[in-house]
C-alpha atoms as a PDB file:
ATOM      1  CA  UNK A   1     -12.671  -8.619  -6.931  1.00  0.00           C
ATOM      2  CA  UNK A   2      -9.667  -9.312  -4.333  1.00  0.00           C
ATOM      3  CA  UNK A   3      -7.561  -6.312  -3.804  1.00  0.00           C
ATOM      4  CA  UNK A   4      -4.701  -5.653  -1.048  1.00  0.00           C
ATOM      5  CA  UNK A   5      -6.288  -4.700   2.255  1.00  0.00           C
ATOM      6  CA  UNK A   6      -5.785  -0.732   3.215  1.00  0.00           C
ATOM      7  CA  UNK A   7      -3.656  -0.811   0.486  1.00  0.00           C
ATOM      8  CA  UNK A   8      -0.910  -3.384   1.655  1.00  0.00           C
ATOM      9  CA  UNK A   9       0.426  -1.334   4.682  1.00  0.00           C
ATOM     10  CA  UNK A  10      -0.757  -4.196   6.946  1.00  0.00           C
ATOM     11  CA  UNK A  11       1.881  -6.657   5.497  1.00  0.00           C
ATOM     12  CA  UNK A  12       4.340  -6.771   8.165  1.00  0.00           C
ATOM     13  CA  UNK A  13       2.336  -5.810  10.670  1.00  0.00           C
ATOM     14  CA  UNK A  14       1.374  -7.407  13.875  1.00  0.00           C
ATOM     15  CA  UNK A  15      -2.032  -9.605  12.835  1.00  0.00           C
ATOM     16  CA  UNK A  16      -5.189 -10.333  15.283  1.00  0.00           C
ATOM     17  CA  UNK A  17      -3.429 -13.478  16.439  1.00  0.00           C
ATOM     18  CA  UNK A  18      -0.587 -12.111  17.140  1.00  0.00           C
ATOM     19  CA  UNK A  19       1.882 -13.213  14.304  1.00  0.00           C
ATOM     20  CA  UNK A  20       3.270 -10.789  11.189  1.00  0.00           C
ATOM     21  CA  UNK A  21       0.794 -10.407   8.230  1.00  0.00           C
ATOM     22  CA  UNK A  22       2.322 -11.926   5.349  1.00  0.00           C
ATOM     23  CA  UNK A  23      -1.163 -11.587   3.016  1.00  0.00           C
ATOM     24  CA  UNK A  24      -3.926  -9.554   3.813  1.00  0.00           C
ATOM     25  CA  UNK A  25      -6.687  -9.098   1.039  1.00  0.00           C
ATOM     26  CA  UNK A  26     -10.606  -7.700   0.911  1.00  0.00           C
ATOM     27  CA  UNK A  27     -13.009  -8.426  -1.363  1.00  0.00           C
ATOM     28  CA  UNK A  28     -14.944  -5.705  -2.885  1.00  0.00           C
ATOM     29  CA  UNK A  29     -18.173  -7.637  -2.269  1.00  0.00           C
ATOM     30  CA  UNK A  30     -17.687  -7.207   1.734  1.00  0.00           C
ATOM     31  CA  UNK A  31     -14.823 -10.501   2.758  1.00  0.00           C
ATOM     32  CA  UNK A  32     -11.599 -10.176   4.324  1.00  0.00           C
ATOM     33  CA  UNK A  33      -8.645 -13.158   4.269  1.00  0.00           C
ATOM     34  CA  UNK A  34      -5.172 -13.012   6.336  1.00  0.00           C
ATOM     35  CA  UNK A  35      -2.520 -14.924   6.393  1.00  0.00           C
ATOM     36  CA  UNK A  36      -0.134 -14.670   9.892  1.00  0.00           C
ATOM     37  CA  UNK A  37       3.295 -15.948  10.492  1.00  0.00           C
ATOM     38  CA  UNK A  38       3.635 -16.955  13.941  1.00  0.00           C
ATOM     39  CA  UNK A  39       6.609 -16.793  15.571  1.00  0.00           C
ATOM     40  CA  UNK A  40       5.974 -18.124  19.414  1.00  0.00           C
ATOM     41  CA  UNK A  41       4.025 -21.152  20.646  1.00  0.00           C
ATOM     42  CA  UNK A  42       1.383 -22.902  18.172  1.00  0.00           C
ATOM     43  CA  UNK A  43       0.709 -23.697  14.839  1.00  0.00           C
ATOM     44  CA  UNK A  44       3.538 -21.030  12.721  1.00  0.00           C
ATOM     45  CA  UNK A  45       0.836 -20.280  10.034  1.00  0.00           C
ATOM     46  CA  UNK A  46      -2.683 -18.830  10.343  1.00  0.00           C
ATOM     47  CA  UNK A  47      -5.148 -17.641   8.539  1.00  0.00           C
ATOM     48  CA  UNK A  48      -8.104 -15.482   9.610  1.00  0.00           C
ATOM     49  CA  UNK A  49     -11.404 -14.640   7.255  1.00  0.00           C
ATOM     50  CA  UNK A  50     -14.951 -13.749   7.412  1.00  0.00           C
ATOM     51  CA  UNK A  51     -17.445 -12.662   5.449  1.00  0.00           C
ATOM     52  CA  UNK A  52     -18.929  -9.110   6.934  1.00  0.00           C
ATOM     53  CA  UNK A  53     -21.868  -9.445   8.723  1.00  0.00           C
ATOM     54  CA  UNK A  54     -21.938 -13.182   8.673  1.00  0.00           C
ATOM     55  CA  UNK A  55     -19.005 -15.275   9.339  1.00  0.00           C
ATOM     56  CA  UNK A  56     -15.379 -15.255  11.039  1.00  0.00           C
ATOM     57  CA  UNK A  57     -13.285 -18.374  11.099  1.00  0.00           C
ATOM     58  CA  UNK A  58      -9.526 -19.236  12.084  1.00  0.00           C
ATOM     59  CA  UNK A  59      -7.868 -22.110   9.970  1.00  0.00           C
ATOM     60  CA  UNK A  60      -3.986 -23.363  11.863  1.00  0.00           C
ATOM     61  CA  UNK A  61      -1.086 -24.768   9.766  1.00  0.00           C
ATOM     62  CA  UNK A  62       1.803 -25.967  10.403  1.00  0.00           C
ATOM     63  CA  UNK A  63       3.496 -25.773   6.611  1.00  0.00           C
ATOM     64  CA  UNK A  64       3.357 -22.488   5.102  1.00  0.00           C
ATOM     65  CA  UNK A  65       2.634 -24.618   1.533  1.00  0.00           C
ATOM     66  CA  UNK A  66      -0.464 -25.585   3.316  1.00  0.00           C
ATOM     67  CA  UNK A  67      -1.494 -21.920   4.145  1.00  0.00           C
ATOM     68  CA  UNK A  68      -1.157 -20.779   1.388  1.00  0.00           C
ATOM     69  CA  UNK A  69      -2.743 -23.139  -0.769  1.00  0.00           C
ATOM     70  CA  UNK A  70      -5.799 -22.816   1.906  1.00  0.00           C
ATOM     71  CA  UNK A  71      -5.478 -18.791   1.364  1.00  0.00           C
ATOM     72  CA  UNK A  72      -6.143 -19.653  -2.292  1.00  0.00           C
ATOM     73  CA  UNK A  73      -8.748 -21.985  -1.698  1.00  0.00           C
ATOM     74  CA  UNK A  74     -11.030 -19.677   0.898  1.00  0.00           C
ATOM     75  CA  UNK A  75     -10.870 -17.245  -1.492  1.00  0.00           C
ATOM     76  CA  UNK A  76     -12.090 -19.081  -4.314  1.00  0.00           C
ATOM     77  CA  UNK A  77     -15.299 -20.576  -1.725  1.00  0.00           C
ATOM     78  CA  UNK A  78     -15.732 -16.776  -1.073  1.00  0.00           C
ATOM     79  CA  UNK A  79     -16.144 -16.017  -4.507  1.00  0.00           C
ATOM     80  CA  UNK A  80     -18.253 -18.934  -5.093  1.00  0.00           C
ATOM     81  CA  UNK A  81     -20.670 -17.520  -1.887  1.00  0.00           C
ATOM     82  CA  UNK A  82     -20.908 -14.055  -3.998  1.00  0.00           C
ATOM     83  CA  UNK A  83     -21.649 -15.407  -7.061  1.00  0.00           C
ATOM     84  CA  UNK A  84     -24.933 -16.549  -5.898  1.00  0.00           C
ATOM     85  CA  UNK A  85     -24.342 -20.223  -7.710  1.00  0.00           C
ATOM     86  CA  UNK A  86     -25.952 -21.379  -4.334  1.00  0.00           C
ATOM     87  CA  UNK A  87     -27.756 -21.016  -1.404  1.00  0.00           C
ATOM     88  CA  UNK A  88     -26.224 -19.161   1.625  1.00  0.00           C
ATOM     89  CA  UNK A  89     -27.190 -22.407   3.864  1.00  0.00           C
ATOM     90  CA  UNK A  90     -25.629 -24.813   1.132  1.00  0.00           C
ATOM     91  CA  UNK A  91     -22.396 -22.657   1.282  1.00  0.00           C
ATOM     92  CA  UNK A  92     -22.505 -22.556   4.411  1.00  0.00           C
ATOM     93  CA  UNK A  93     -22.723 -26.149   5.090  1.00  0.00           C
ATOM     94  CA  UNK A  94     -19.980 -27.064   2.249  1.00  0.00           C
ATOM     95  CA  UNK A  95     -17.368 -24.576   3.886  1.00  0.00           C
ATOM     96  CA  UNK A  96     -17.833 -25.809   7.138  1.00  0.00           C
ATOM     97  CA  UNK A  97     -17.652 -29.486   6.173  1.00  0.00           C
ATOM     98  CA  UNK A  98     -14.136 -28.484   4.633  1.00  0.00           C
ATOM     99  CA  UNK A  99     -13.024 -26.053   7.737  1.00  0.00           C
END
């Protein structure tokens, strides 16, 4: 289950790659997604998300459509890595092949 990170008092805040958090949710089952407007040099949209313990990955956008459809999507891979419906290594290997 996705709920607002620290209760939503990050949104607005300044993000680890230096934009404003516009999203910021945790997963009860140990996962954190962000979602950072940029507002100097680079891609204007990113999103940062890991998995505690195991993984940490940075995806770039330029269209903030595209982030947040990718926001979406991470999450959903997430929950499909908790439900168990596969190995950790095929996960692995499927969400890397996509980011």
């Amino acid at each position: 289950m996705w709920h607002k990170y620290n209760e939503g008092l990050t949104i607005g805040l300044e993000g680890s790659e230096g934009g404003i958090i516009l999203k910021d949710d945790e997963s009860t089952d140990g996962a954190r997604i962000t979602l950072e407007s940029i507002a100097k040099g680079g891609p204007p949209f990113v999103i940062t998300c890991g998995i505690y313990g195991m993984m940490f990955t940075t995806v770039f956008h330029d269209l903030e459509s595209d982030a947040n459809s990718d926001f979406k999507n991470i999450k959903a891979l997430i929950n499909l890595f908790f439900s168990g419906e596969m190995s950790e290594e095929e996960w692995h290997d499927m969400f890397w092949d996509i980011y």
